[in-house]
C-alpha atoms as a PDB file:
ATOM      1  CA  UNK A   1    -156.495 -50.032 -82.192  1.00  0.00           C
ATOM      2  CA  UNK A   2    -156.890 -45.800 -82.190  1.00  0.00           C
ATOM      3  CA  UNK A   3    -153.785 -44.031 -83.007  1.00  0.00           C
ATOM      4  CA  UNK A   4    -154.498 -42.285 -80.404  1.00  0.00           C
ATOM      5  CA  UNK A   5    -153.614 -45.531 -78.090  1.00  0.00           C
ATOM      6  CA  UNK A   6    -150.573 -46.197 -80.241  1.00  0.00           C
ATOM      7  CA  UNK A   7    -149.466 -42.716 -79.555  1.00  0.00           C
ATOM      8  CA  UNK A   8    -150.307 -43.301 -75.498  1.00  0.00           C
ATOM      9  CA  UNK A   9    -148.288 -46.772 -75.540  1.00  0.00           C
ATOM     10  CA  UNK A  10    -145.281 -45.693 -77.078  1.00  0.00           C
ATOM     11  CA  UNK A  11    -145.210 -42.815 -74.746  1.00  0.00           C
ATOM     12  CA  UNK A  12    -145.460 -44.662 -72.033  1.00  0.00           C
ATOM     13  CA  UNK A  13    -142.795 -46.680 -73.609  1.00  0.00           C
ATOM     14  CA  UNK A  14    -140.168 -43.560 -73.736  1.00  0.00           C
ATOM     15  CA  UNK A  15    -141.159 -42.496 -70.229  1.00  0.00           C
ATOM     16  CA  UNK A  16    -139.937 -46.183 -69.219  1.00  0.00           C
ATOM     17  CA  UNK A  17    -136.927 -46.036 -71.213  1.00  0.00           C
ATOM     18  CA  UNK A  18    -136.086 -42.700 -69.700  1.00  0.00           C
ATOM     19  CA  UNK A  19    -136.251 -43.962 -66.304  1.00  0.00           C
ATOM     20  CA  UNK A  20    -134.269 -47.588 -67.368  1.00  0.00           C
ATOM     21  CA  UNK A  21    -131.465 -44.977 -68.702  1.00  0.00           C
ATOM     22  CA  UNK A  22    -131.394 -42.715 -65.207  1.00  0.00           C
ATOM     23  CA  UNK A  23    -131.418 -46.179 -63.537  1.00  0.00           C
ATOM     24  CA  UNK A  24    -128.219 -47.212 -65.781  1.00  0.00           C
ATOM     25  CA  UNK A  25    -126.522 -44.276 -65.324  1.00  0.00           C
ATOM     26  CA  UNK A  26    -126.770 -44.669 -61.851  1.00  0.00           C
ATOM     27  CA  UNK A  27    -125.555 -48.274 -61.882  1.00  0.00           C
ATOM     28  CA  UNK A  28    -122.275 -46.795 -63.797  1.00  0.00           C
ATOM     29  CA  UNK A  29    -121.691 -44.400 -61.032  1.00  0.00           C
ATOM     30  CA  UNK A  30    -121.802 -47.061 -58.510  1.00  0.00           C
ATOM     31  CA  UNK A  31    -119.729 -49.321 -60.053  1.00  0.00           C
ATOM     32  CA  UNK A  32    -117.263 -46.638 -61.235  1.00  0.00           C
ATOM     33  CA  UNK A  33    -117.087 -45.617 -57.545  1.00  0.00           C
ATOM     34  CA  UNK A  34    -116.385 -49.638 -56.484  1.00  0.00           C
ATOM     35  CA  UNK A  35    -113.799 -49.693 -59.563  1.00  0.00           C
ATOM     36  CA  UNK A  36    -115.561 -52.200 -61.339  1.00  0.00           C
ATOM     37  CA  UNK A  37    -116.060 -52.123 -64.990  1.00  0.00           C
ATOM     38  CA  UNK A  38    -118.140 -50.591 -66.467  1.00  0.00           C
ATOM     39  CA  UNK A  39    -117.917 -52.077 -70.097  1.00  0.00           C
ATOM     40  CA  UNK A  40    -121.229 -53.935 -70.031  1.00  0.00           C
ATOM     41  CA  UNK A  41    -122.698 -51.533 -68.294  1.00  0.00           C
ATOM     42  CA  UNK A  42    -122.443 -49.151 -70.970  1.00  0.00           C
ATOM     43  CA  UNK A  43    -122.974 -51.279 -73.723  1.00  0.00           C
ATOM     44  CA  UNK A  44    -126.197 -51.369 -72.248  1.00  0.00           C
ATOM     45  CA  UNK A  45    -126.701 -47.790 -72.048  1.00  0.00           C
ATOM     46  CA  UNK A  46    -126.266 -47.350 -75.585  1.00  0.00           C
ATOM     47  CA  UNK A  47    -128.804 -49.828 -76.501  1.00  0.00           C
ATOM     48  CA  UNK A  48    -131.415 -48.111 -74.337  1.00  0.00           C
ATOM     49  CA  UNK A  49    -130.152 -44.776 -75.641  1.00  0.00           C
ATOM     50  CA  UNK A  50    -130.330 -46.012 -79.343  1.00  0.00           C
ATOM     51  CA  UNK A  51    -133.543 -47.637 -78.071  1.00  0.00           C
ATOM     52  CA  UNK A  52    -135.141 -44.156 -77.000  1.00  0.00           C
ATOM     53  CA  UNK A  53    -133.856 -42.567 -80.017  1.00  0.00           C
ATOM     54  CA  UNK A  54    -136.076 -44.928 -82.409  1.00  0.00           C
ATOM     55  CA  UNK A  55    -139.245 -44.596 -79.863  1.00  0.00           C
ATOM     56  CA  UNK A  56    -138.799 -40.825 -80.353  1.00  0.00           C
ATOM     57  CA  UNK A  57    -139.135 -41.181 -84.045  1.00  0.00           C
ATOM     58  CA  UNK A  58    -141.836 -43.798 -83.688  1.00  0.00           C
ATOM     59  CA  UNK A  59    -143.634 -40.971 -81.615  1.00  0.00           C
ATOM     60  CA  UNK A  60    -142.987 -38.266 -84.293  1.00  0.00           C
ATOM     61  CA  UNK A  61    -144.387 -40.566 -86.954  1.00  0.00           C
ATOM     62  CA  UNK A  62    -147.419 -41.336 -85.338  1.00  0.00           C
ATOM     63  CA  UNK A  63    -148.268 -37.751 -84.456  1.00  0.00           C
ATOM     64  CA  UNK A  64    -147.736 -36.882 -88.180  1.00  0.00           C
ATOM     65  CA  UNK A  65    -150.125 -39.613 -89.135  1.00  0.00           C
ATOM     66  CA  UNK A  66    -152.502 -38.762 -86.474  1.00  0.00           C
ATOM     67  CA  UNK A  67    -152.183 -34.841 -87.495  1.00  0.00           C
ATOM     68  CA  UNK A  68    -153.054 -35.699 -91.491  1.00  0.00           C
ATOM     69  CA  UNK A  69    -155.736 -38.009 -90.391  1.00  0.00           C
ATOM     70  CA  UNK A  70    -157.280 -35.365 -88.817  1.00  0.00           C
ATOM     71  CA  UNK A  71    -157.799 -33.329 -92.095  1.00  0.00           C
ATOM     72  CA  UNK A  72    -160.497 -33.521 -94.036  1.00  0.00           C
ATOM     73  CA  UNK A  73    -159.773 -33.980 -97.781  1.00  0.00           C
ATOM     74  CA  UNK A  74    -161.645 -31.065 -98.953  1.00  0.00           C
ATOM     75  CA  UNK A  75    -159.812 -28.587 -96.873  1.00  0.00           C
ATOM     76  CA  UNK A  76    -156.888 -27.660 -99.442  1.00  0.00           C
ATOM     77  CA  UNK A  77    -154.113 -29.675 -97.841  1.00  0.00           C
ATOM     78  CA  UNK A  78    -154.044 -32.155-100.624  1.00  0.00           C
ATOM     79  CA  UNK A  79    -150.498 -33.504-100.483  1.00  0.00           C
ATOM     80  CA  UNK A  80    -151.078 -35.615-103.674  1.00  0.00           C
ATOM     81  CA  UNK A  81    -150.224 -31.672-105.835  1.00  0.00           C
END
């Protein structure tokens, strides 16, 4: 697989995240309106937040690799000196 696709699927992968964390945020809202709890339901909030966090940094590392791929070695960017 392209980097290029890795870098497409794991955005795709934060946009869906994004929109599973607006979802649970509404769900809190609701429930904290009905006065039910809200313990589980922000459990899971963090794990999709903590979730996001290390898809963000997935992102970032594929865009570095994809940005040093993209040099060619003769074009003084040697990182080796």
């Amino acid at each position: 697989m392209r980097i290029e696709d890795d870098i497409a699927r794991v955005e795709q992968y934060i946009r869906e995240l994004e929109q599973r964390i607006e979802h649970q945020q509404e769900v809190i809202a609701q429930a904290e309106a009905s006065g039910l709890s809200t313990d589980r339901a922000r459990v899971f909030l963090l794990f999709l937040k903590q979730t996001l966090g290390m898809s963000r940094d997935h992102l970032a590392r594929l865009l570095t690799d994809e940005i040093l791929a993209s040099r060619s070695p003769d074009d003084g960017t040697d990182l080796g000196q």
